[in-house]
N, C-alpha and C. Protein backbone atom coordinates (compact mmCIF):
# COMPACT_ATOMS: atom_id res chain seq x y z
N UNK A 1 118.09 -27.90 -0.99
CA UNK A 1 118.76 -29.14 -1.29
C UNK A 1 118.72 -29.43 -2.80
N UNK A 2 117.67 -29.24 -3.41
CA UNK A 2 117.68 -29.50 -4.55
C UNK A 2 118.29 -28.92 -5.38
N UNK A 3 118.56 -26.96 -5.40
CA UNK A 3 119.61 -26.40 -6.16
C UNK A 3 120.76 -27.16 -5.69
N UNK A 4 120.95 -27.74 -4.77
CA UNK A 4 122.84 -28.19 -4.43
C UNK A 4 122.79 -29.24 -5.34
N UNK A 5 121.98 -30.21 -5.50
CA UNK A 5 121.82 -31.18 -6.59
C UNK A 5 121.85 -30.76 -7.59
N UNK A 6 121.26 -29.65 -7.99
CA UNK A 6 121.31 -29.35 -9.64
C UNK A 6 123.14 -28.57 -9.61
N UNK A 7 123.77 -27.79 -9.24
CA UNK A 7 124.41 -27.41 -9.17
C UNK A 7 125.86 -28.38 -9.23
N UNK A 8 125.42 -29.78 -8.49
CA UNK A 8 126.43 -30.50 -8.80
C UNK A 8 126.31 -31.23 -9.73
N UNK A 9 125.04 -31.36 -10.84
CA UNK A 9 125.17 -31.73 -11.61
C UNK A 9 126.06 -30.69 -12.76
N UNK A 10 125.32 -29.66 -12.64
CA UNK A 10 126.05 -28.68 -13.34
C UNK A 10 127.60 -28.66 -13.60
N UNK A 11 128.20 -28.87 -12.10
CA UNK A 11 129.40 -28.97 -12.06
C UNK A 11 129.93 -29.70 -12.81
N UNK A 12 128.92 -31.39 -12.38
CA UNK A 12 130.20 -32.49 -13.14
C UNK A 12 130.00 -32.14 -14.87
N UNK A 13 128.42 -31.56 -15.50
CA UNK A 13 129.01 -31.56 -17.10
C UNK A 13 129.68 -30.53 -17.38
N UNK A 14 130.44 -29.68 -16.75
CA UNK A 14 131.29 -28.28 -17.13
C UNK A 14 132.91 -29.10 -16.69
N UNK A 15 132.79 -30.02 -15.80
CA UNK A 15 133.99 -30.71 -16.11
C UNK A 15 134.16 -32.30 -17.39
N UNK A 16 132.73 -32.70 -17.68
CA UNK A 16 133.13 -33.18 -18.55
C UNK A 16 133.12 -32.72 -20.14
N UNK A 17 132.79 -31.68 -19.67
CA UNK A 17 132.86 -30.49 -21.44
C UNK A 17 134.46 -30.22 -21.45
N UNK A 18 135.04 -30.03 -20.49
CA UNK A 18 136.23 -29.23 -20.08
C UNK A 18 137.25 -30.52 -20.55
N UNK A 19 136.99 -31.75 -20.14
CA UNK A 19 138.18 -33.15 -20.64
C UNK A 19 138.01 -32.91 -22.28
N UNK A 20 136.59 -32.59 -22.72
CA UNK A 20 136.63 -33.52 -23.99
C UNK A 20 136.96 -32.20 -24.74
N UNK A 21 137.28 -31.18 -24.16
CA UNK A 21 137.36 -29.17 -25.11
C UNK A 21 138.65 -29.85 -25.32
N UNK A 22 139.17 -30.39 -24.14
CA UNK A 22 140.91 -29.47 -23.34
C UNK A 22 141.70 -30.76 -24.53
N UNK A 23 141.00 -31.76 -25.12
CA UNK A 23 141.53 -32.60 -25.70
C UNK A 23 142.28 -33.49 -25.31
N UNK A 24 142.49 -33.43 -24.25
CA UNK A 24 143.52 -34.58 -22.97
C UNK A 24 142.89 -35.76 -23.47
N UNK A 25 141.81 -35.93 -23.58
CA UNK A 25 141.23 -37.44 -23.49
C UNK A 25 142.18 -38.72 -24.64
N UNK A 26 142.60 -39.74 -24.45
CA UNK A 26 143.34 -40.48 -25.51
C UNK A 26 142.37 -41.62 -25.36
N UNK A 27 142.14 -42.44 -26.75
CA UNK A 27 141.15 -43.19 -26.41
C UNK A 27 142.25 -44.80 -26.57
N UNK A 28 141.26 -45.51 -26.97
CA UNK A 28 141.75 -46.76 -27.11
C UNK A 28 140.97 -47.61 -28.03
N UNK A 29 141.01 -48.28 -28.96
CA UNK A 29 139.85 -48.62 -29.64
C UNK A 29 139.25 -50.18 -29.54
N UNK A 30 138.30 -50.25 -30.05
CA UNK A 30 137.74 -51.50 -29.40
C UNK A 30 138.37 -52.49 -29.85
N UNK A 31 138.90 -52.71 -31.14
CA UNK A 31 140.23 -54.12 -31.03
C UNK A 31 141.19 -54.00 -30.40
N UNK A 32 142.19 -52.99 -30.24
CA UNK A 32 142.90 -52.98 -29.66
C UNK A 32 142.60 -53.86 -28.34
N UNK A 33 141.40 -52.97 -27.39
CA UNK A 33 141.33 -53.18 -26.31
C UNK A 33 141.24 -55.30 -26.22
N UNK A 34 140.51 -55.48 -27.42
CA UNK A 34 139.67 -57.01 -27.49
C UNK A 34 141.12 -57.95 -27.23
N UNK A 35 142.17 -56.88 -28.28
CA UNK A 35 143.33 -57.95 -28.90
C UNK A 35 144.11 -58.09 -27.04
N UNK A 36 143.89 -57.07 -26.33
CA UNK A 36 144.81 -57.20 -24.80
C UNK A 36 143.83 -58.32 -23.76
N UNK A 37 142.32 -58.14 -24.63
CA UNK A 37 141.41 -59.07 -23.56
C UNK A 37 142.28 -60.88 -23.48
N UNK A 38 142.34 -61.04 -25.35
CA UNK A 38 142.43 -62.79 -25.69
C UNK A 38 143.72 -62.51 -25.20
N UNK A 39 145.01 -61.38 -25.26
CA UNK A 39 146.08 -62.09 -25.08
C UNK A 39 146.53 -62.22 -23.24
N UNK A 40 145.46 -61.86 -22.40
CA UNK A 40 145.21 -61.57 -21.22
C UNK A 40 146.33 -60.93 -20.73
N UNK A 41 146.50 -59.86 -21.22
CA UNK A 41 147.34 -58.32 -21.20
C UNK A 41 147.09 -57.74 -19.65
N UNK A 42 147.56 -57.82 -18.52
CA UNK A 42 147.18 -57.06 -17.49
C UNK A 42 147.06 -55.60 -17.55
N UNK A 43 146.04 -55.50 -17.55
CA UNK A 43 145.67 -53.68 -17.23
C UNK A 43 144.59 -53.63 -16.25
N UNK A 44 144.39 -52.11 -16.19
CA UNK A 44 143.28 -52.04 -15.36
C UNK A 44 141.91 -51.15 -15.69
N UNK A 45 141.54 -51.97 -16.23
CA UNK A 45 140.33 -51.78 -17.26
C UNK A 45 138.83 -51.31 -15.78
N UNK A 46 138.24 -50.06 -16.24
CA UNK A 46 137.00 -49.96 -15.02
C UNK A 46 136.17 -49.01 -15.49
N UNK A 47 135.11 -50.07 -15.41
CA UNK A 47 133.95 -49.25 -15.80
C UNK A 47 133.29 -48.69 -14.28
N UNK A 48 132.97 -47.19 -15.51
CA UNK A 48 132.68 -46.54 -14.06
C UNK A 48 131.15 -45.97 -14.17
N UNK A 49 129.95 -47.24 -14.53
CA UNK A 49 128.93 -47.20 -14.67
C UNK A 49 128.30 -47.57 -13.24
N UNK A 50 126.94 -47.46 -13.08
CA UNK A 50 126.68 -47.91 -11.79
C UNK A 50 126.73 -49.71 -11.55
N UNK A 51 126.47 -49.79 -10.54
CA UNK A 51 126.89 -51.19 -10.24
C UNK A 51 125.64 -52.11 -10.94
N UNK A 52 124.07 -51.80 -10.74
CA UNK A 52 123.88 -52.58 -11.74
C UNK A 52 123.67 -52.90 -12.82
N UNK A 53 124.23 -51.86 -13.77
CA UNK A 53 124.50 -51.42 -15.47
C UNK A 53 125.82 -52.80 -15.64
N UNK A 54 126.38 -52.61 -14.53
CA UNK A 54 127.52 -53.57 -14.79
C UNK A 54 127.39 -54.81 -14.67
N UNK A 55 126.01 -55.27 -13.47
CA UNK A 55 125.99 -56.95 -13.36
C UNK A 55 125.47 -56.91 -14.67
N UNK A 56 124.53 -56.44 -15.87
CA UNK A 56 123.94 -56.77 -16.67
C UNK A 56 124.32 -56.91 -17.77
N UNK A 57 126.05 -56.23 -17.81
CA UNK A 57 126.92 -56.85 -18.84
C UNK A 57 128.06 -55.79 -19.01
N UNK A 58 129.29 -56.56 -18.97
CA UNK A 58 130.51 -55.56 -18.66
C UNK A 58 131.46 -56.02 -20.02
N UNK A 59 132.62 -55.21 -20.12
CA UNK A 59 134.08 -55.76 -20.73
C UNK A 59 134.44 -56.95 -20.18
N UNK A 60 135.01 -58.06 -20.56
CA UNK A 60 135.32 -58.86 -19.65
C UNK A 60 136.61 -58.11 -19.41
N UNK A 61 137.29 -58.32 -18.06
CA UNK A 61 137.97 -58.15 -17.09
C UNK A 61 137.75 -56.35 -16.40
N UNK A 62 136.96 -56.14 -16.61
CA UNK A 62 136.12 -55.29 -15.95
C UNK A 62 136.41 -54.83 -14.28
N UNK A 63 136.78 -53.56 -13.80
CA UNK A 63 136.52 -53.44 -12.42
C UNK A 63 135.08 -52.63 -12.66
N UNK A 64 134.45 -52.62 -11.34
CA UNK A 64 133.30 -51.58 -11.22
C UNK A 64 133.74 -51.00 -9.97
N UNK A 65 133.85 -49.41 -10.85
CA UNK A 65 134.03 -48.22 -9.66
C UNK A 65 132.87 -46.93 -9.82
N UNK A 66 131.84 -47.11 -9.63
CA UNK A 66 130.78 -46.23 -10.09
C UNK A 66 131.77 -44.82 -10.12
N UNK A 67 131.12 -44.15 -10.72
CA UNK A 67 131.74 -42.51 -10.78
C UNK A 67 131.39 -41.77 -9.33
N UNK A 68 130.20 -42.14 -9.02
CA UNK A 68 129.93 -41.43 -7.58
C UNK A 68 130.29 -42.27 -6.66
N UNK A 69 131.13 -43.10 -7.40
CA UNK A 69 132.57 -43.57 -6.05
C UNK A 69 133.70 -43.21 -5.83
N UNK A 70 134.36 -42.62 -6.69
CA UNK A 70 135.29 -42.90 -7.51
C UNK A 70 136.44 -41.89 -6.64
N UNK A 71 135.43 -41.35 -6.48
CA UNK A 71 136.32 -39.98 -4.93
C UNK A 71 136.89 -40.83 -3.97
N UNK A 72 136.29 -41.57 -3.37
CA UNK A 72 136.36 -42.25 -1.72
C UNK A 72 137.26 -43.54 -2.12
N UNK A 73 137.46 -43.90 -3.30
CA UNK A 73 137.80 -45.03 -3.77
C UNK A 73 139.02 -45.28 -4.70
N UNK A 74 139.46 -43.79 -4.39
CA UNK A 74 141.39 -43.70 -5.35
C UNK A 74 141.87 -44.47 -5.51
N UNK A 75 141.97 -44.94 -3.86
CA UNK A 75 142.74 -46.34 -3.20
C UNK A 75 143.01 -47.26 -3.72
N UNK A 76 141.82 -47.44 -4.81
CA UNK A 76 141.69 -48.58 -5.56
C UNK A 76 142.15 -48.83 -6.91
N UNK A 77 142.64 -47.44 -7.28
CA UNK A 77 143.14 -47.35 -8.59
C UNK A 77 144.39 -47.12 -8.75
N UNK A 78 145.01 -48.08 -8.92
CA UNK A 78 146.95 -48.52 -8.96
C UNK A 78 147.08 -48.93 -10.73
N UNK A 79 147.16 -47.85 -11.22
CA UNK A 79 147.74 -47.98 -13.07
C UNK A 79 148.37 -49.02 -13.46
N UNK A 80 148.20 -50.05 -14.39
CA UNK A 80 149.25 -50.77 -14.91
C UNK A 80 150.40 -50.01 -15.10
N UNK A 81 151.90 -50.34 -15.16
CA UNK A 81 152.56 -49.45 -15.50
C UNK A 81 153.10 -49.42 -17.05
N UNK A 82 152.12 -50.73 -17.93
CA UNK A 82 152.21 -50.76 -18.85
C UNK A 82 151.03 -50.50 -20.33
N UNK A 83 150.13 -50.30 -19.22
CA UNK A 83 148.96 -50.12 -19.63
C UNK A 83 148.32 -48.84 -19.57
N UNK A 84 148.37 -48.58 -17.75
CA UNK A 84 147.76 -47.30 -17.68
C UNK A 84 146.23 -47.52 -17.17
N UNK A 85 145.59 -46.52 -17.06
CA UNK A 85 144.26 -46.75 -16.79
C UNK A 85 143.23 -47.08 -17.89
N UNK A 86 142.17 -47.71 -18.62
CA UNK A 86 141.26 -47.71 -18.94
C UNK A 86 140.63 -47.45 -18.54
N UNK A 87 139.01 -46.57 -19.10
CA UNK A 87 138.11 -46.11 -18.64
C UNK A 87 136.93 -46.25 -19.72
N UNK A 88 135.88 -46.70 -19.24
CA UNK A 88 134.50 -46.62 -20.01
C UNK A 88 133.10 -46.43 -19.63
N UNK A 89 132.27 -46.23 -19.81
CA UNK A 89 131.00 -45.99 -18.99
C UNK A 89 129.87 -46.53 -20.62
N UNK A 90 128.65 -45.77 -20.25
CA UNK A 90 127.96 -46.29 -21.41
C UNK A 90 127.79 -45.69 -22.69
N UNK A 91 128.03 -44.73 -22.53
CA UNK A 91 128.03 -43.34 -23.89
C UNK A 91 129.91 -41.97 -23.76
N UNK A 92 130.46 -42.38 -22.75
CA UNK A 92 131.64 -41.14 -22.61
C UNK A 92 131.22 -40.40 -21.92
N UNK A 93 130.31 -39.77 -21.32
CA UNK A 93 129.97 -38.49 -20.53
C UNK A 93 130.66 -39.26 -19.03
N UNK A 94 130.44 -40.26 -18.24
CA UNK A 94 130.91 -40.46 -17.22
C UNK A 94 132.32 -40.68 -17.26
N UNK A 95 132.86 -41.46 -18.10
CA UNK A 95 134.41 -41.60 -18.18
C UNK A 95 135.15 -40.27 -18.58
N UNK A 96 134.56 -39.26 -19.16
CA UNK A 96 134.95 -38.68 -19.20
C UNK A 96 135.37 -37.50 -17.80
N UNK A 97 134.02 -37.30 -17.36
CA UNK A 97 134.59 -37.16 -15.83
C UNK A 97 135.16 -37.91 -15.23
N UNK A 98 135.28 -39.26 -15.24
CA UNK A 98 136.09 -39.81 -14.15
C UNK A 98 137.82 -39.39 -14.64
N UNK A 99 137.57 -39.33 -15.92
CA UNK A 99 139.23 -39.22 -16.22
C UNK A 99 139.82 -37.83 -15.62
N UNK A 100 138.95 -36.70 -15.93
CA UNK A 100 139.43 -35.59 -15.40
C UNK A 100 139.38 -35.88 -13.92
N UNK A 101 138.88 -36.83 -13.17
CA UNK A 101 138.85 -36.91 -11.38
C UNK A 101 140.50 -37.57 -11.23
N UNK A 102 140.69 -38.46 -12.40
CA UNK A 102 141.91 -39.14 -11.92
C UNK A 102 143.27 -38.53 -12.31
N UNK A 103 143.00 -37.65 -13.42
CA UNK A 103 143.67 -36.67 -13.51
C UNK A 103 144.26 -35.47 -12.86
N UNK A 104 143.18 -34.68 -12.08
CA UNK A 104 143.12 -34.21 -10.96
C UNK A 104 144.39 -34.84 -9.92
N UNK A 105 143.34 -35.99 -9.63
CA UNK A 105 144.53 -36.65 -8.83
C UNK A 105 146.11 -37.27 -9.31
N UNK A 106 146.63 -36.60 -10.26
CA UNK A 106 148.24 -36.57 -10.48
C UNK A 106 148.37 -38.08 -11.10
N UNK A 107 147.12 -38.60 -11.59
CA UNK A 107 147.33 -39.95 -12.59
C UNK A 107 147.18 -39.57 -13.87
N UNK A 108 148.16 -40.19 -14.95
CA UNK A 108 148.25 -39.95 -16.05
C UNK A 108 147.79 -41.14 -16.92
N UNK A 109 148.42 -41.24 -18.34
CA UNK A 109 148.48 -42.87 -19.28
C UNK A 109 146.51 -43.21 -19.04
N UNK A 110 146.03 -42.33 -18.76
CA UNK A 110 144.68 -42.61 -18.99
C UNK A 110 143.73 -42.80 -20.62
N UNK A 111 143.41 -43.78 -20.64
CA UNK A 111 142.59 -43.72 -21.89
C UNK A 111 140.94 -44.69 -21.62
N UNK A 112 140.35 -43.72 -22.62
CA UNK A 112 138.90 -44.27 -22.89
C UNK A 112 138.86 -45.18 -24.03
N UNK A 113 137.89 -45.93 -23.75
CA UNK A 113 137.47 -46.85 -24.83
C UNK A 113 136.56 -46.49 -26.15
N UNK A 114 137.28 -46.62 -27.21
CA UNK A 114 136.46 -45.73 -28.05
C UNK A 114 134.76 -46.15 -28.67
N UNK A 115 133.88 -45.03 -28.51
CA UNK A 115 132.20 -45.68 -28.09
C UNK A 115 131.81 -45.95 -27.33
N UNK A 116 132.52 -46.30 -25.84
CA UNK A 116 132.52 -46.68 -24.81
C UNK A 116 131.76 -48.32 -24.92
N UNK A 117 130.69 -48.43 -23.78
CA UNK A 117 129.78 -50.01 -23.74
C UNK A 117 129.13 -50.20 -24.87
N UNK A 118 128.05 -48.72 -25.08
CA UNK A 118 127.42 -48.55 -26.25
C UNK A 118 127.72 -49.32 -27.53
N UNK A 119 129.24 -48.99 -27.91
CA UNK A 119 129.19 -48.74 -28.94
C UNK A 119 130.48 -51.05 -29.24
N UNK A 120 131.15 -51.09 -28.13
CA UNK A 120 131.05 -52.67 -27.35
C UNK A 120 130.03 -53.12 -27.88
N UNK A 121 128.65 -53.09 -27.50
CA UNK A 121 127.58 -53.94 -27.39
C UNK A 121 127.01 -53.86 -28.53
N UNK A 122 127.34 -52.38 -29.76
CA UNK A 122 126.79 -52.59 -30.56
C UNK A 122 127.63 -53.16 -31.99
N UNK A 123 129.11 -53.52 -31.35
CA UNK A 123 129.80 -54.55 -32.55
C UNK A 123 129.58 -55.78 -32.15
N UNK A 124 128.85 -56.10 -31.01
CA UNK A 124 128.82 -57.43 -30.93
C UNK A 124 129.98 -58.05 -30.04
N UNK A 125 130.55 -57.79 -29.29
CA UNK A 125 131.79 -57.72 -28.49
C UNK A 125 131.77 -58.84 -27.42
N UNK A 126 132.54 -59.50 -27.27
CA UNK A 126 132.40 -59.80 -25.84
C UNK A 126 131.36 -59.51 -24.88
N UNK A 127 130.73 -59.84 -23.82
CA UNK A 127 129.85 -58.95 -22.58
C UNK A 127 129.98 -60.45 -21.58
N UNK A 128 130.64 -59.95 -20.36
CA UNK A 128 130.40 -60.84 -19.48
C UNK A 128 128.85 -60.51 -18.91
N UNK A 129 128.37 -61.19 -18.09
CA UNK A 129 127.17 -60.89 -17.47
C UNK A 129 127.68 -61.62 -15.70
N UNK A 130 126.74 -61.09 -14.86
CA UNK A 130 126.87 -61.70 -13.58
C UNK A 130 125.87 -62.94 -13.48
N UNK A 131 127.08 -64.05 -12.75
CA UNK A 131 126.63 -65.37 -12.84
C UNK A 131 125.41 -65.54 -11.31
């Protein structure tokens, strides 16, 4: 059991080496993203950190789709058609797999947030928290 665990770890960083080689990834940068927050720009912004990385402080308008959801939970991801997907986690290694998962799945207009939360939390950004 435990090689199947290591092995799928293995897996997911050879696919997230593979988004960030293959250069697909488009980011988005953190004003940009701020300037769509104030002008309440519909997109579909989702962090795909675990759920309680996220009560403890998110983007505001934030979905939470953990990454080891993110399979069972497609369903849930309907693109702005003007926006596209956003994606962020806390450092890029998870969004970056999730993008190649949604990619996979025949979704495009995907972009990451550039720095991801990290780098959010360390301009001082916005952070909702759970009430």
């Amino acid at each position: 059991m435990k090689s199947t665990i290591r092995m799928t770890a293995v897996s997911t960083l050879i696919l997230a080496v593979a988004a960030i080689v293959s250069g697909q990834s488009q980011q988005i940068s953190q004003q940009e993203l701020l300037q769509r927050i104030e002008s309440k720009q519909e997109m579909l912004l989702i962090d795909v950190r675990t759920a309680g990385e996220f009560r403890m402080g998110r983007v505001p308008g934030a979905v939470n789709i953990p990454l080891n959801e993110l399979a069972e939970r497609l369903g849930e991801v309907r693109p702005h058609p003007d926006t596209g997907v956003i994606l962020y986690c806390e450092t890029g290694r998870r969004a970056g797999i999730a993008e190649r998962m949604l990619r996979d799945a025949g979704l495009d207009n995907i972009r990451q947030l550039e720095g991801n939360m990290s780098a959010w939390r360390q301009s001082e950004l916005p952070i909702e928290k759970a009430k």
